[in-house]
Protein backbone atom coordinates (compact mmCIF):
# COMPACT_ATOMS: atom_id res chain seq x y z
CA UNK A 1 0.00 0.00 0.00
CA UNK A 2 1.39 3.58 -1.31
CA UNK A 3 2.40 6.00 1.93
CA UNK A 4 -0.04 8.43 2.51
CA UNK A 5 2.03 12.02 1.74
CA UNK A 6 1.83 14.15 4.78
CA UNK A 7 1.82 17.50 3.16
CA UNK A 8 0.99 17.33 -0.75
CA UNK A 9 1.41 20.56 -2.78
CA UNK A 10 -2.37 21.38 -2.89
CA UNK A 11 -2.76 21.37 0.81
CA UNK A 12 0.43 23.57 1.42
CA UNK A 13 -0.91 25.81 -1.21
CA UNK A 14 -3.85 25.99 0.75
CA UNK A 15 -2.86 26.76 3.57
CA UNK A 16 -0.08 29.28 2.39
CA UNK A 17 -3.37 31.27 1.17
CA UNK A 18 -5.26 30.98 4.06
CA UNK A 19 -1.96 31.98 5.87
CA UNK A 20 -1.62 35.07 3.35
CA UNK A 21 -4.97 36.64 3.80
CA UNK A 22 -5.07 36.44 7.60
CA UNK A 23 -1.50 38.03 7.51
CA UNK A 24 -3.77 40.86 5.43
CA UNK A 25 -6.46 41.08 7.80
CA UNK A 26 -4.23 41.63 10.56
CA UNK A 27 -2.05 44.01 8.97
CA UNK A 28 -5.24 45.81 8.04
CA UNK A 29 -6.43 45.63 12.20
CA UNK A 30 -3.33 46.71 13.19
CA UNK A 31 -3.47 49.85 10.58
CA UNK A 32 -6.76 50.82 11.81
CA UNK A 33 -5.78 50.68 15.75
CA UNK A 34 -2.60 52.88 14.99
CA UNK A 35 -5.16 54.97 13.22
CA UNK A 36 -7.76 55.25 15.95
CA UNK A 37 -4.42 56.21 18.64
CA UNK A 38 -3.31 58.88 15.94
CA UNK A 39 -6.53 60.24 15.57
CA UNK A 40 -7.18 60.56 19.71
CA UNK A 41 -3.91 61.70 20.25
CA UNK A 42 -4.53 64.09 17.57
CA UNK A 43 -8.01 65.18 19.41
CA UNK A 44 -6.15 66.05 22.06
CA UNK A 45 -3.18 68.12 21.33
CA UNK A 46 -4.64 69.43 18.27
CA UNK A 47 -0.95 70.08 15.79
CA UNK A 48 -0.25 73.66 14.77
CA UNK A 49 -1.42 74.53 10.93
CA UNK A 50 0.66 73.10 8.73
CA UNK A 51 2.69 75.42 6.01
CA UNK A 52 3.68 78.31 8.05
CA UNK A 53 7.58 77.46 8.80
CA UNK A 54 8.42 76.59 5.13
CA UNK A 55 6.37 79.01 3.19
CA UNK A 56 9.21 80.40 1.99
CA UNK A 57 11.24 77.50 0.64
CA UNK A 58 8.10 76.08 -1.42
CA UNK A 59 6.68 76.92 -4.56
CA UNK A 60 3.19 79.29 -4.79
CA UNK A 61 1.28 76.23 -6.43
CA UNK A 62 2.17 73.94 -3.49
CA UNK A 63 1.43 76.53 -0.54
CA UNK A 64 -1.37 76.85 -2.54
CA UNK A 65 -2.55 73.25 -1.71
CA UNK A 66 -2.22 73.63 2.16
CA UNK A 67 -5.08 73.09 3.79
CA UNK A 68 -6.70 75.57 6.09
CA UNK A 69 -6.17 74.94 10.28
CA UNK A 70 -9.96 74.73 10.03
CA UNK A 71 -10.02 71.88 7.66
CA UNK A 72 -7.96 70.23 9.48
CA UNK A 73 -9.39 70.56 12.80
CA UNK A 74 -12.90 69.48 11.10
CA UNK A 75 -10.94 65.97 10.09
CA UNK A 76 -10.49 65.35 14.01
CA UNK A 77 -14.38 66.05 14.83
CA UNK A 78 -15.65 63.39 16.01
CA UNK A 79 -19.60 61.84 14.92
CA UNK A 80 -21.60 59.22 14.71
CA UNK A 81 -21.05 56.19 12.35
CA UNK A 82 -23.26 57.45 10.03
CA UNK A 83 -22.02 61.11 10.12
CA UNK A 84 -18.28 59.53 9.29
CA UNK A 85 -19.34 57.81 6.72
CA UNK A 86 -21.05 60.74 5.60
CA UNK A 87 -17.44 62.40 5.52
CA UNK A 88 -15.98 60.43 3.57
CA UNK A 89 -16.07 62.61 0.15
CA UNK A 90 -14.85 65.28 2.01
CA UNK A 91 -11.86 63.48 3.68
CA UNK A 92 -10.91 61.94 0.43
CA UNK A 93 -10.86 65.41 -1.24
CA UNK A 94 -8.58 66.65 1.99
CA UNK A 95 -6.44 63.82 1.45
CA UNK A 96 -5.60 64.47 -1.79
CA UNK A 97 -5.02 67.76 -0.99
CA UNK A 98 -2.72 67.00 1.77
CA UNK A 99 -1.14 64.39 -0.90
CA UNK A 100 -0.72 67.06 -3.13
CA UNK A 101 0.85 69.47 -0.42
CA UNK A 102 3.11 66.62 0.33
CA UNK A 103 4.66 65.82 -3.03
CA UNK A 104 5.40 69.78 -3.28
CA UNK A 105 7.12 69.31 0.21
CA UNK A 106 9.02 65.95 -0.62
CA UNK A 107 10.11 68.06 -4.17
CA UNK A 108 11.55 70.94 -2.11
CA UNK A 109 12.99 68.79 0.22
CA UNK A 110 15.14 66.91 -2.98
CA UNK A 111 15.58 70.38 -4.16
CA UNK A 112 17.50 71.83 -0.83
CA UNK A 113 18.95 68.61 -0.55
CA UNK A 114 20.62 68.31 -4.25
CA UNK A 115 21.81 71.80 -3.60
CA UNK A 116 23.17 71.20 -0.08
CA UNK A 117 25.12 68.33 -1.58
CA UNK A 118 26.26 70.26 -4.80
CA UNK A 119 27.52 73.07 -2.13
CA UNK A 120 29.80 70.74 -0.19
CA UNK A 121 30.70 68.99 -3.35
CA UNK A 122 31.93 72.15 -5.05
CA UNK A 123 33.60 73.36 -0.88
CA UNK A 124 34.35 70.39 0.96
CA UNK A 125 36.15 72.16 3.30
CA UNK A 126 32.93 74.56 4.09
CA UNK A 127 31.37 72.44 6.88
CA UNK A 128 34.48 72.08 8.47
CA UNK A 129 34.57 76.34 8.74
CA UNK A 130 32.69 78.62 11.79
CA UNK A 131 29.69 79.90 10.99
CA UNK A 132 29.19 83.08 11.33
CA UNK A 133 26.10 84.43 13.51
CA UNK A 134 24.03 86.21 10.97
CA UNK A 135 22.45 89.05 13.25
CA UNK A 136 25.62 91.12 15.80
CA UNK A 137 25.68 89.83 19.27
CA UNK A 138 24.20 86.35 18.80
């Protein structure tokens, strides 16, 4: 009589998939707990408006994009189920608007970057120099 296989491929398969999508559904638990301690925490200390200490390094288009304190402060409110579901066209529109005001950020942060790195490429010898204080008596 032919041994009985303990494991064939089918069954591994099987269970490799079932092993898959609860590795999904717990990544997707754990993303929405993280979530619900942002948003509380968030709540709480309600974060300064965004924009204000980098105006002047980004582009008018992207400080353009940055969402008012208000808008923000109206993504923390909390409501019923049915009010948050209600929200959800407006929190995808502030999302992409915050996605938006991102990319602008992450572009001016390559930009000051590359040019930081051309600097001490063209003066390597620069950071190793005192600065100087830029206002007397500082």
């Amino acid at each position: 009589m032919p041994s009985r296989v303990e494991h064939p491929l089918h069954d591994l398969r099987l269970e490799r998939r079932a092993l898959r999508a609860e590795r999904e559904l717990v990544a997707w638990w754990r993303r929405v707990v993280r979530a619900r301690i942002d948003l509380l925490v968030a709540q709480a200390a309600a974060p300064g408006p965004l924009g204000e200490q980098v105006a002047f390094a980004l582009p008018l288009e992207v400080c353009l994009q940055v969402p008012r304190p208000d808008d923000l402060r109206d993504a923390l409110s909390p409501g019923s189920a049915a009010a948050d579901v209600g929200a959800l066209p407006r929190l995808r529109a502030l999302d992409a608007r915050l996605a938006r005001y991102e990319t602008g950020v992450q572009d001016a942060l390559a930009d000051a970057t590359s040019r930081l790195v051309a600097h001490v490429a063209a003066d390597p010898t620069a950071s190793l120099r005192r600065r100087t204080p830029a206002v007397e008596g500082s």
